[in-house]
Protein backbone atom coordinates (compact mmCIF):
# COMPACT_ATOMS: atom_id res chain seq x y z
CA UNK A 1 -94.28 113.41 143.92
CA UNK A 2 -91.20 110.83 145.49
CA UNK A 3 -90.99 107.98 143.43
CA UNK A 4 -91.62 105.47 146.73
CA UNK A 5 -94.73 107.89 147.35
CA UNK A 6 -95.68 107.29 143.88
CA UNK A 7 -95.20 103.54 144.35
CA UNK A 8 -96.95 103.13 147.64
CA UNK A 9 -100.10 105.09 145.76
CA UNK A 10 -99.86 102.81 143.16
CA UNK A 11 -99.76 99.68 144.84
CA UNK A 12 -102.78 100.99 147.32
CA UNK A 13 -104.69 101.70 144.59
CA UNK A 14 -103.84 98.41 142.72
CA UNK A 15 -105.21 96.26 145.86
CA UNK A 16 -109.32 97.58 146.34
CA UNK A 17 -109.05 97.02 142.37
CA UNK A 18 -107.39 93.40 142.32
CA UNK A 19 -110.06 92.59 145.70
CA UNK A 20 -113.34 93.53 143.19
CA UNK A 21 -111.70 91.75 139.99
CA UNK A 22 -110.99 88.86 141.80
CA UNK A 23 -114.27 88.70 143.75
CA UNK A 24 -116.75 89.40 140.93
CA UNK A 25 -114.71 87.48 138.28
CA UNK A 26 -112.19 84.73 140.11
CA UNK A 27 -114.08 83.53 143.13
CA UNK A 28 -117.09 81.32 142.63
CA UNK A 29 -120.31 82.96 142.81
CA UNK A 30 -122.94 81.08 145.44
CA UNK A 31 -125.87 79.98 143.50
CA UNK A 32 -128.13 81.83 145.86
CA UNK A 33 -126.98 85.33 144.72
CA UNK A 34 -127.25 87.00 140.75
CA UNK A 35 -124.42 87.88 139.03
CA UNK A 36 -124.81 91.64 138.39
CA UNK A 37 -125.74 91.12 143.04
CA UNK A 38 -122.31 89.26 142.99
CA UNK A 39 -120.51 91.95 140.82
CA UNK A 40 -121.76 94.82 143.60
CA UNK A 41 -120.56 92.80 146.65
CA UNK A 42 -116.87 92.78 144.86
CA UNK A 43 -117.72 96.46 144.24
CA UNK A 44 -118.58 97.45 147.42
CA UNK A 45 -115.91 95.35 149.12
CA UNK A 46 -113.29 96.98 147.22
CA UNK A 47 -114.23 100.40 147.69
CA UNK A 48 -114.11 99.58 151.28
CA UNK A 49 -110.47 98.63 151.06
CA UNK A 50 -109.89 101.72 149.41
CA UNK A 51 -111.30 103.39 152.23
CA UNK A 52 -108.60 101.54 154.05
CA UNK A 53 -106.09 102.51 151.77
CA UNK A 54 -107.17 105.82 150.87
CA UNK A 55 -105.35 106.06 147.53
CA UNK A 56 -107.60 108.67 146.63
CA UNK A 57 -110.23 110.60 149.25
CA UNK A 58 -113.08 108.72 150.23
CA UNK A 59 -115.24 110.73 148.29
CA UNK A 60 -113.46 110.07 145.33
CA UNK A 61 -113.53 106.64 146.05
CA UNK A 62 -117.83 106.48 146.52
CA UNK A 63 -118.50 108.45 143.35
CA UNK A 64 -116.15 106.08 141.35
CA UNK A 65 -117.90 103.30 143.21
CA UNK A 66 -121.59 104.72 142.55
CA UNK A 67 -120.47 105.28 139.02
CA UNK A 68 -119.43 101.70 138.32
CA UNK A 69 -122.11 100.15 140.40
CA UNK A 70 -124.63 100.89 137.53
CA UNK A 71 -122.25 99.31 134.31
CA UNK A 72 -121.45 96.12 136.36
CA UNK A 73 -123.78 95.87 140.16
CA UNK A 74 -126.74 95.69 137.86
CA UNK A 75 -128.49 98.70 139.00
CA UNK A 76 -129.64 101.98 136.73
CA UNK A 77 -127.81 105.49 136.89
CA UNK A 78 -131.08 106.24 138.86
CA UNK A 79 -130.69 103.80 141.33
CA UNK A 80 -127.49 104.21 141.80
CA UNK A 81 -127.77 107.90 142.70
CA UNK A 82 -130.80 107.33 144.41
CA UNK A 83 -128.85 107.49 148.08
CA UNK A 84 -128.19 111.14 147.95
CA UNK A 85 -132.07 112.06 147.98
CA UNK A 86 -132.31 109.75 151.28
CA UNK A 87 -133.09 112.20 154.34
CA UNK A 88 -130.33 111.16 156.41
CA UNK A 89 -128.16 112.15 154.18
CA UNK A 90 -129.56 115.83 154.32
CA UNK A 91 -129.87 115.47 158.47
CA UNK A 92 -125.85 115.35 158.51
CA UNK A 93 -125.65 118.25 155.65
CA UNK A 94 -128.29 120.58 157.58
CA UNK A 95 -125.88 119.61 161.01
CA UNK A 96 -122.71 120.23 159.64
CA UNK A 97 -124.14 124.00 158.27
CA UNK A 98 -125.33 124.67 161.81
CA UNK A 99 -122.17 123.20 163.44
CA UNK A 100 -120.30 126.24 160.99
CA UNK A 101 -122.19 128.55 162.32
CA UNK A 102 -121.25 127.39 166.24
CA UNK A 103 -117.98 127.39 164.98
CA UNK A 104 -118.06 130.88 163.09
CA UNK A 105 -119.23 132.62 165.61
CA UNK A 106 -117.54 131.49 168.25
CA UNK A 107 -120.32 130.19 170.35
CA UNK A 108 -118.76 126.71 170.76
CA UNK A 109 -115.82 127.93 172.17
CA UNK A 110 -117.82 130.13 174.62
CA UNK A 111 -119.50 126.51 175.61
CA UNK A 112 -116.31 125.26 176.04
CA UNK A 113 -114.44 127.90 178.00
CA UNK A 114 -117.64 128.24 180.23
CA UNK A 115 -117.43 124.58 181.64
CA UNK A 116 -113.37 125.07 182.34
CA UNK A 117 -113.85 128.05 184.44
CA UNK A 118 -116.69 126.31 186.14
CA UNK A 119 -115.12 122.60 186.73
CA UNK A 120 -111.45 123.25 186.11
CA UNK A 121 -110.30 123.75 189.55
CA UNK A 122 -108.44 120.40 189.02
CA UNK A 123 -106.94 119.21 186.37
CA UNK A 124 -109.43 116.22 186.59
CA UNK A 125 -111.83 119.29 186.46
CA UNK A 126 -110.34 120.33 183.19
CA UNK A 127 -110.44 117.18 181.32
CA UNK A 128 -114.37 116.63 182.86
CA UNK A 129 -115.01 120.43 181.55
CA UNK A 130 -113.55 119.66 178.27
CA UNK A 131 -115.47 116.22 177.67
CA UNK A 132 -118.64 118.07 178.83
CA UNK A 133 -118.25 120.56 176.36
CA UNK A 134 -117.44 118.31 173.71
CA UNK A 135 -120.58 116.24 174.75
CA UNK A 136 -123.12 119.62 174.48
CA UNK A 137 -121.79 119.75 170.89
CA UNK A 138 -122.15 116.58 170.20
CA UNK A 139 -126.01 116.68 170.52
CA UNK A 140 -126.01 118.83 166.91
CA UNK A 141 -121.94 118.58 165.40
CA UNK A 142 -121.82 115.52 163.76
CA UNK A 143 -117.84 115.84 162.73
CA UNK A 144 -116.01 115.03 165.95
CA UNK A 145 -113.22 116.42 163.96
CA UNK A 146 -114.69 119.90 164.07
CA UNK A 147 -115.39 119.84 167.52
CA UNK A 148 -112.56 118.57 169.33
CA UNK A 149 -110.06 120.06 166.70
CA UNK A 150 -111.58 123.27 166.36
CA UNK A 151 -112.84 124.09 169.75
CA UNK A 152 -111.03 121.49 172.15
CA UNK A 153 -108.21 121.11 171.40
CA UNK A 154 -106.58 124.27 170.88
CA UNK A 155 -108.39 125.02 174.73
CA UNK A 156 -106.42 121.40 175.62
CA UNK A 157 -102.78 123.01 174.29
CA UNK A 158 -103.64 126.36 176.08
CA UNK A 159 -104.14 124.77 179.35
CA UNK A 160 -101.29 122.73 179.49
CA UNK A 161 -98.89 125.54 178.20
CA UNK A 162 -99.94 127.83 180.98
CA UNK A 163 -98.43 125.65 182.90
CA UNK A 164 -95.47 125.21 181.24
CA UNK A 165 -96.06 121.82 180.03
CA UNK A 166 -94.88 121.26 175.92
CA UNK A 167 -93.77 117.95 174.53
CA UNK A 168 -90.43 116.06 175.84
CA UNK A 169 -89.31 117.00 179.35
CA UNK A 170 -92.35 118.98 180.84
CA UNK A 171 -94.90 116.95 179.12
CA UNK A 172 -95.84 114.99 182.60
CA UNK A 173 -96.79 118.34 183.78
CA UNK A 174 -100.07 118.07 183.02
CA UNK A 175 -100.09 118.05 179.03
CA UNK A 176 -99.96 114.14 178.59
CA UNK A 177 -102.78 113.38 181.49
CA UNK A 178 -105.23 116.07 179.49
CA UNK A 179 -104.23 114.90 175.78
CA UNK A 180 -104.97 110.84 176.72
CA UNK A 181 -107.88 111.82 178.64
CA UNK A 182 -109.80 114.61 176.81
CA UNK A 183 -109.26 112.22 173.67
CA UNK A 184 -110.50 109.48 175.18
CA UNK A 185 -113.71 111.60 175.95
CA UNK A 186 -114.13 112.43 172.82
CA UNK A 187 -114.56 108.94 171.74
CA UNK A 188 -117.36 108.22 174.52
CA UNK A 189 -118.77 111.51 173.28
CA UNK A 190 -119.03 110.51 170.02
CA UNK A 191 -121.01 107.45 170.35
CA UNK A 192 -123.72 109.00 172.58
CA UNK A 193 -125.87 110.81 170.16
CA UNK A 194 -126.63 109.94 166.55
CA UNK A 195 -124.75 112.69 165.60
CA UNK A 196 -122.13 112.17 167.63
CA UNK A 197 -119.47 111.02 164.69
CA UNK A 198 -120.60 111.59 160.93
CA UNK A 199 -120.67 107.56 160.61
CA UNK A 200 -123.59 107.11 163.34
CA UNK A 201 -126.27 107.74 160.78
CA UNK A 202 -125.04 105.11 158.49
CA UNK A 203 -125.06 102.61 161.79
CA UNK A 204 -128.55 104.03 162.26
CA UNK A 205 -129.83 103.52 158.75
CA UNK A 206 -128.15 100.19 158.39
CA UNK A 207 -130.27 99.02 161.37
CA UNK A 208 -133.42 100.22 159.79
CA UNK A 209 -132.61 97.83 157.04
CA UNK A 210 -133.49 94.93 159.57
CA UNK A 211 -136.52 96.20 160.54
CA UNK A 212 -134.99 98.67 163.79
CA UNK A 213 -135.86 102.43 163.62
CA UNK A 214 -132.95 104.67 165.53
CA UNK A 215 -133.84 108.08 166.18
CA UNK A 216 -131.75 110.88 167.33
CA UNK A 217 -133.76 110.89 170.59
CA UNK A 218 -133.82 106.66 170.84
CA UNK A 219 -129.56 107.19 170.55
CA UNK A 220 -129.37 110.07 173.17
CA UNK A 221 -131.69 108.12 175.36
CA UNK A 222 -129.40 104.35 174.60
CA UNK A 223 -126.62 106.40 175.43
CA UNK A 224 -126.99 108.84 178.33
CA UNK A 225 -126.65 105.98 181.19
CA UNK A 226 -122.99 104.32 179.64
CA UNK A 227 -121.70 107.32 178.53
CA UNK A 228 -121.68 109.25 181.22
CA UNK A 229 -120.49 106.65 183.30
CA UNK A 230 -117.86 106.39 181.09
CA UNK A 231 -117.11 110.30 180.77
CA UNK A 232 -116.89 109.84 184.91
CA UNK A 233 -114.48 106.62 185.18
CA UNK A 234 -112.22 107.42 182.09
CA UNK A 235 -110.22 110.65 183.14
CA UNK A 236 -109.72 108.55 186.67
CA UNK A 237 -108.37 105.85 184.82
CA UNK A 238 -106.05 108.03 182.97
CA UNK A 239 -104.85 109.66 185.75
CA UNK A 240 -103.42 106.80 187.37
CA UNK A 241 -102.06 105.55 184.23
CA UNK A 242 -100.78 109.49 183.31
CA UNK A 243 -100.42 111.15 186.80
CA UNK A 244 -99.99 114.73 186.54
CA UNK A 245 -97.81 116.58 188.21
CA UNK A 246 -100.20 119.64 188.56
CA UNK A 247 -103.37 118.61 190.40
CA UNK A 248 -104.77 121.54 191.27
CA UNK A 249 -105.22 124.12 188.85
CA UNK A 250 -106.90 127.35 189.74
CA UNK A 251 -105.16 129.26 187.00
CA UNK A 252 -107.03 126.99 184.28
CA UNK A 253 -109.79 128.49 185.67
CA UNK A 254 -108.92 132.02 185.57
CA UNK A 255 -107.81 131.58 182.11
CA UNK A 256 -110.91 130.49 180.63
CA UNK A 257 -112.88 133.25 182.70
CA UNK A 258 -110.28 135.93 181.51
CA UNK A 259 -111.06 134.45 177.38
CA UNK A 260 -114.69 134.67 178.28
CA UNK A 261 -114.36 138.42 179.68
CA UNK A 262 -112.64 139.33 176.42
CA UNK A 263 -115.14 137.70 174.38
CA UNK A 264 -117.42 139.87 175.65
CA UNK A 265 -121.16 139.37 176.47
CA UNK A 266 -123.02 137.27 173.34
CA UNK A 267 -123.75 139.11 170.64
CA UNK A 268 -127.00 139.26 168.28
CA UNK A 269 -125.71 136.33 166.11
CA UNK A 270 -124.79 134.30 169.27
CA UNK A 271 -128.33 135.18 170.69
CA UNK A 272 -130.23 133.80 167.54
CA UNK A 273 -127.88 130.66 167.10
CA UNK A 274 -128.39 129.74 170.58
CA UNK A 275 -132.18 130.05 170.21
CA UNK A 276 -131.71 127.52 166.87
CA UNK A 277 -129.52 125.30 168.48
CA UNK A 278 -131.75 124.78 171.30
CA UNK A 279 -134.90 124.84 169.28
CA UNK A 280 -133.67 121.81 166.66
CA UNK A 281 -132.38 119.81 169.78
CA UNK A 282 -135.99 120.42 171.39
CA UNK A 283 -137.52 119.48 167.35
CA UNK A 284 -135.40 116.19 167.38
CA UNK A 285 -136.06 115.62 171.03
CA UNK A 286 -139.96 115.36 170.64
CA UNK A 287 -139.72 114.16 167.17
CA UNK A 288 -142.05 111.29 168.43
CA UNK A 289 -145.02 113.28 169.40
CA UNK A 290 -145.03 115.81 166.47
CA UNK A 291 -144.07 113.69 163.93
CA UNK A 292 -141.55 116.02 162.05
CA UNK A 293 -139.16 113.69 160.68
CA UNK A 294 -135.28 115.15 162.07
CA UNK A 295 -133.88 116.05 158.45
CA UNK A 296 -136.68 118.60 158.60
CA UNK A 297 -135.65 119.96 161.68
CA UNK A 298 -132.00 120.60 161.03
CA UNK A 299 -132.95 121.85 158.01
CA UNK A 300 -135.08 124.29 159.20
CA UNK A 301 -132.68 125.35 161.85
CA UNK A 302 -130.41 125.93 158.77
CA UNK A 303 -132.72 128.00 157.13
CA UNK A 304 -133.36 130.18 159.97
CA UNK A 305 -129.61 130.74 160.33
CA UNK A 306 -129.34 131.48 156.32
CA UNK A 307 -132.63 133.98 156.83
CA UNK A 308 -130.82 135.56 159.84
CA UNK A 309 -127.54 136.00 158.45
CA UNK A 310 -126.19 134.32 160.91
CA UNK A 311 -125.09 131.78 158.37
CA UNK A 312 -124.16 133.22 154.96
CA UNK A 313 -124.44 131.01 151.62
CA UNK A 314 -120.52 131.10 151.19
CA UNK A 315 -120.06 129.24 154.57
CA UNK A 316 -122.28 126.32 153.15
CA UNK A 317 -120.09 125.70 149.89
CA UNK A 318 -117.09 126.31 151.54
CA UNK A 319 -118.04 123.28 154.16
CA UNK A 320 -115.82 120.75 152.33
CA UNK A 321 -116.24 118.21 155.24
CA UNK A 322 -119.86 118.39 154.62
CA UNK A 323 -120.02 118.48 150.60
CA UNK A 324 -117.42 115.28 150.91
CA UNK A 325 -119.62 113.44 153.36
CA UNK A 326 -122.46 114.29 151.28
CA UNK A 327 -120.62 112.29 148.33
CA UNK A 328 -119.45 109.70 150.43
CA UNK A 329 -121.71 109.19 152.80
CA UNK A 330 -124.91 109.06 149.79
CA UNK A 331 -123.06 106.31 147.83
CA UNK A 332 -122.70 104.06 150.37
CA UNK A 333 -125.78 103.81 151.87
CA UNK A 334 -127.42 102.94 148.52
CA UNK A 335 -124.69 100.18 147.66
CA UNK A 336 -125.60 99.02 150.86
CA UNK A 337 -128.70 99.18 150.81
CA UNK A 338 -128.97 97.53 147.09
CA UNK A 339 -126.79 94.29 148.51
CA UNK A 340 -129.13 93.96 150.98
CA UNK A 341 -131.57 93.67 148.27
CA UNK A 342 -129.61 91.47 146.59
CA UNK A 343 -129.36 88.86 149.39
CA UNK A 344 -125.69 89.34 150.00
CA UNK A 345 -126.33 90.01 153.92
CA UNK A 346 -128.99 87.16 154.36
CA UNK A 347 -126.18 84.75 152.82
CA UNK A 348 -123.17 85.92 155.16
CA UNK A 349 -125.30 85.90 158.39
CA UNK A 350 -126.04 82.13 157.34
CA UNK A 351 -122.87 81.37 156.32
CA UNK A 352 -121.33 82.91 159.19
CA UNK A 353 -124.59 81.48 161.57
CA UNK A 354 -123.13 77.59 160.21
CA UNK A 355 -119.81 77.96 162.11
CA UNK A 356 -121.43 78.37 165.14
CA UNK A 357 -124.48 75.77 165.55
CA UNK A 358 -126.37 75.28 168.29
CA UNK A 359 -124.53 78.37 169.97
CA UNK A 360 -126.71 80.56 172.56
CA UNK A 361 -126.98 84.35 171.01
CA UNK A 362 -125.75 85.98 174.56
CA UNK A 363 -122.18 83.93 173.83
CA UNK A 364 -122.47 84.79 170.38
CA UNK A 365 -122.85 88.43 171.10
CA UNK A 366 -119.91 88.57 173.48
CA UNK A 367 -118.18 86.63 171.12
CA UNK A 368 -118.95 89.50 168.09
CA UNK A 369 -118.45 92.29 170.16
CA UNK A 370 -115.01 91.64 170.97
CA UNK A 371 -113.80 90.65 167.74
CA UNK A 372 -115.57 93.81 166.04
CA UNK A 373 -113.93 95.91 168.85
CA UNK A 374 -110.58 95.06 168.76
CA UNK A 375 -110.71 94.92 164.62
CA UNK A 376 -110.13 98.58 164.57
CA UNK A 377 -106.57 98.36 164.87
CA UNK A 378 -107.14 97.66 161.37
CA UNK A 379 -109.21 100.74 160.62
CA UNK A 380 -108.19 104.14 160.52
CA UNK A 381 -111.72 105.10 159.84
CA UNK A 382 -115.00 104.03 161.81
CA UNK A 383 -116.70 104.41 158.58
CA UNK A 384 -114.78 101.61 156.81
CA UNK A 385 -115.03 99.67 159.66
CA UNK A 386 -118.96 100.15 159.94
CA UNK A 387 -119.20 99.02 156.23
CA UNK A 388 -117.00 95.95 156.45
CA UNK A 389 -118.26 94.50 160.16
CA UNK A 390 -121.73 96.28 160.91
CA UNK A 391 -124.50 94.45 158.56
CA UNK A 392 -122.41 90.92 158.36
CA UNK A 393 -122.65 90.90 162.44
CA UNK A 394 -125.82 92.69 163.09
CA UNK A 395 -127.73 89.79 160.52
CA UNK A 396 -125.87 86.65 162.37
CA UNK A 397 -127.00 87.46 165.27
CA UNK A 398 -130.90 88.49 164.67
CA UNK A 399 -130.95 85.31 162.93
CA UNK A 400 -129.76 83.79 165.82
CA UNK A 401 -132.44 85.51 167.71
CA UNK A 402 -130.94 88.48 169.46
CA UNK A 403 -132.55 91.55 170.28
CA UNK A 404 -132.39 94.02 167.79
CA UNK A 405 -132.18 97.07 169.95
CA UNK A 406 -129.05 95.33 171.86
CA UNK A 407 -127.55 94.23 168.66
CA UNK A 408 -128.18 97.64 166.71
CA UNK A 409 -126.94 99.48 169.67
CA UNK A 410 -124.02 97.77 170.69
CA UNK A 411 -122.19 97.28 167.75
CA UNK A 412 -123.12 101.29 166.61
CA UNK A 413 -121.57 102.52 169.82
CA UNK A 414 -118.65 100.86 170.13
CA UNK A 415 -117.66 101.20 166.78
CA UNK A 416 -116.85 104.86 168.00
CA UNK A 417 -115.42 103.42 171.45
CA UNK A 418 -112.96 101.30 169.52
CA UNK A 419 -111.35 104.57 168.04
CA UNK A 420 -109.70 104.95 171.58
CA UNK A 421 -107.49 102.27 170.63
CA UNK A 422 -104.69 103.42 168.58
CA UNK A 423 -103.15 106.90 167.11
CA UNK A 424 -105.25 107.02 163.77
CA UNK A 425 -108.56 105.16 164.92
CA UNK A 426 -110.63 108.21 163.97
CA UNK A 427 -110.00 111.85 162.92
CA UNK A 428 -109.59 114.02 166.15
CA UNK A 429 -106.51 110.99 166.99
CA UNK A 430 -104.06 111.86 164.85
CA UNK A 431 -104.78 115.58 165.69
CA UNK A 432 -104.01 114.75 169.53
CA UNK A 433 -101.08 112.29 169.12
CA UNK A 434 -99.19 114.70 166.54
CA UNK A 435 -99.00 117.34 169.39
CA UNK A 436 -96.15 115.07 170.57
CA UNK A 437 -97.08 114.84 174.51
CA UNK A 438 -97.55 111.03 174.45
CA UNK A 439 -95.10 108.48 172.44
CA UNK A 440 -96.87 105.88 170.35
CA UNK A 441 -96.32 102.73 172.89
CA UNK A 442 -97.81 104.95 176.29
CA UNK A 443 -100.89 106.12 173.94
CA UNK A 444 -101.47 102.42 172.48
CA UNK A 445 -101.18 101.02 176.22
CA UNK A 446 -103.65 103.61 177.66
CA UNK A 447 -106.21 102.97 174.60
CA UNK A 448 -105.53 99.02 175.53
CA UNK A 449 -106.58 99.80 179.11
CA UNK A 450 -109.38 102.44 178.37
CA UNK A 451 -110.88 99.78 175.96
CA UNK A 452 -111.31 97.30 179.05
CA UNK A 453 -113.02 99.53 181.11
CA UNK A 454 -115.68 101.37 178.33
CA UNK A 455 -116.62 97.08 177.67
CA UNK A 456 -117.05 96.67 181.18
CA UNK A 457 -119.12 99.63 181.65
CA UNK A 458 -121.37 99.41 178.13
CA UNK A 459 -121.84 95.63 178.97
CA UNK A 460 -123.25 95.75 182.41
CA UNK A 461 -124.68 99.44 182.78
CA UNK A 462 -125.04 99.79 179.66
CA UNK A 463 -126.70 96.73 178.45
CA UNK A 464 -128.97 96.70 182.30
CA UNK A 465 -129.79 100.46 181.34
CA UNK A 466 -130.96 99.20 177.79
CA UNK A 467 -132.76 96.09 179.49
CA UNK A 468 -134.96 99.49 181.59
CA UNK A 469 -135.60 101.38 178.85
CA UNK A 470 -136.93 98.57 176.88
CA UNK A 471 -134.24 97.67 174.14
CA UNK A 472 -134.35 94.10 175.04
């Protein structure tokens, strides 16, 4: 390893452990929370840094975390572990195992290649077609990573090679326009459905800590009105701020029919995952008249696959993204979950509620939202920035008297909407951006202008759709 690589590990290792030392040892402890409650909050802060940071994985990072949480946060080995028996937990495992099998077998590209040779005419079509298909994954992949980089992207680079468009001179062509704009749809895609983005279930199980149940079905329903608006308006925006210089694009068409032909017609694996896709999205759908809770669901969709063949036991441990959200993803909601217990919310919201007194909640909200939103310039990770904003905002304003459907909601879906932002606000960016079709400044200013018009749309159609459906 380079000796300034070595140094620049060392010194982002040396800051999450200086935040928790100086937080659980330096900083006066408020008389209202324990000490071992006080210890955890350094804890958890720090680990959230080193999410930040990422001198080690983020897995790493929660086990250490979950590890240390019961010698100083006051809570047994038990307790501490206790997060990776929670059924949400298992709902994302069970997804990610079907998502390998879309994957495996091809079927999600089929999706994908289907709605370019039915909508991509244009090369508007195209980047509709691609959101689309990312959006039917959405409903069961929970790694937006898998989806777009798996299945969209390479589809994206195809397209825009056909026409002769690479990075540098003939990226105007048509490769910038789809790159901004198919990324961009990704992040409305991803905060549409619960498992629209691996974090989403920690949004939704953070809410039920204040008393507000989010289902998959609740999310899909929240989100159906906004997002598609937003799938709709976004490619337009990007095209004026990206023109292409191919409009029309019959051959985009032609291609995807031509992969299709030489996929051939589905196959018996293709035939019985399509059957368990549709049947755990019906399960999750209806989960509120036959009571199954989702985790069952997936899980028995998994099984099915597993019984079928369709999905062989080497797939599941080789699912690394899955086994590492299963580390991270477990630790964190119990160390969140055990400062709520310990107060540590209840005392920000009111510390936070006594800079603002007297304040209506509707100015307060607007107020919130923007600040969380534009925060994630300083996240590379919706996760971290979940952890560190979500709870802390979500608590001032219910005190305050919000509604907790709005509040939930709002700040759980555009936690994914802020990841249009910059190059490295979530995992598909970095994917896009290294293709090299769009310099850092143009993708920045088109994530600037994109932001504006997903806040405009989430809060008037969105928050009037929420007001109909009974949110608020």
């Amino acid at each position: 390893m380079p000796e300034a690589e070595s140094r620049g590990r060392l010194w982002r290792a040396a800051l999450p452990i200086a935040i928790f030392i100086a937080i659980a040892w330096v900083l006066p402890r408020p008389n209202a929370i324990q000490p071992a409650g006080w210890r955890l909050f350094g804890l958890f802060t720090g680990t959230v840094a080193g999410l930040i940071l990422q001198p080690l994985p983020g897995g790493a990072l929660v086990l250490i975390a979950v590890t240390l949480a019961s010698l100083v946060g006051g809570l047994s080995i038990g307790q501490a572990l206790a997060g990776y028996a929670d059924a949400t937990v298992w709902l994302v495992m069970a997804a990610f195992f079907i998502s390998r099998s879309l994957l495996n077998t091809g079927l999600a590209r089929r999706i994908a290649l289907f709605f370019v040779r039915t909508f991509g005419k244009s090369s508007l079509g195209v980047s509709y077609a691609l959101a689309l298909s990312d959006l039917t994954l959405a409903g069961i992949i929970p790694s937006n990573g898998a989806r777009s980089g798996g299945v969209v992207l390479p589809i994206v680079r195809s397209i825009a090679e056909l026409y002769g468009s690479r990075p540098g001179a003939t990226a105007g062509v048509i490769g910038s326009f789809l790159m901004v704009a198919v990324y961009q749809s990704i992040c409305v895609t991803a905060s549409m459905f619960f498992t629209g983005q691996a974090s989403n279930p920690l949004a939704a199980n953070i809410a039920a800590q204040f008393g507000f149940k989010i289902t998959w079905a609740s999310w899909a329903l929240a989100g159906i009105v906004p997002g598609m608006l937003s799938i709709l308006i976004v490619p337009w925006v990007v095209m004026k701020i990206y023109p292409p210089e191919v409009r029309h694009t019959p051959e985009a068409a032609a291609f995807a029919a031509s992969e299709l032909r030489a996929m051939g017609a589905l196959g018996r694996q293709e035939w019985i995952l399509s059957a368990v896709f549709a049947a755990v999205c019906g399960l999750w759908i209806t989960s509120s008249w036959h009571g199954l809770d989702v985790a069952v669901s997936a899980l028995l969709g998994s099984v099915a696959l597993l019984i079928t063949g369709v999905l062989k036991w080497e797939d599941v441990l080789a699912e690394k993204a899955a086994w590492d959200i299963f580390l991270w993803y477990g630790g964190l909601l119990r160390l969140g979950k055990a400062l709520n217990d310990a107060g540590i919310t209840k005392f920000f919201a009111e510390s936070l509620g006594g800079l603002f007194p007297g304040e209506e909640w509707a100015l307060m909200l607007g107020v919130c939202l923007l600040v969380y939103f534009y925060a994630h310039y300083g996240f590379a990770s919706i996760t971290a920035h979940i952890l560190a904003m979500y709870s802390p905002f979500v608590a001032l304003l219910l005190a305050k008297g919000a509604p907790a459907g709005l509040v939930c909601f709002a700040f759980a879906c555009l936690a994914n909407l802020s990841a249009g932002l910059t190059n490295y606000g979530t995992t598909p960016s970095p994917m896009f951006f290294a293709h090299g079709y769009v310099p850092m400044g143009p993708w920045w200013r088109a994530g600037a202008i994109v932001s504006v018009v997903n806040l405009l749309i989430w809060g008037t159609a969105g928050f009037a759709w929420w007001k109909v459906i009974g949110l608020w």
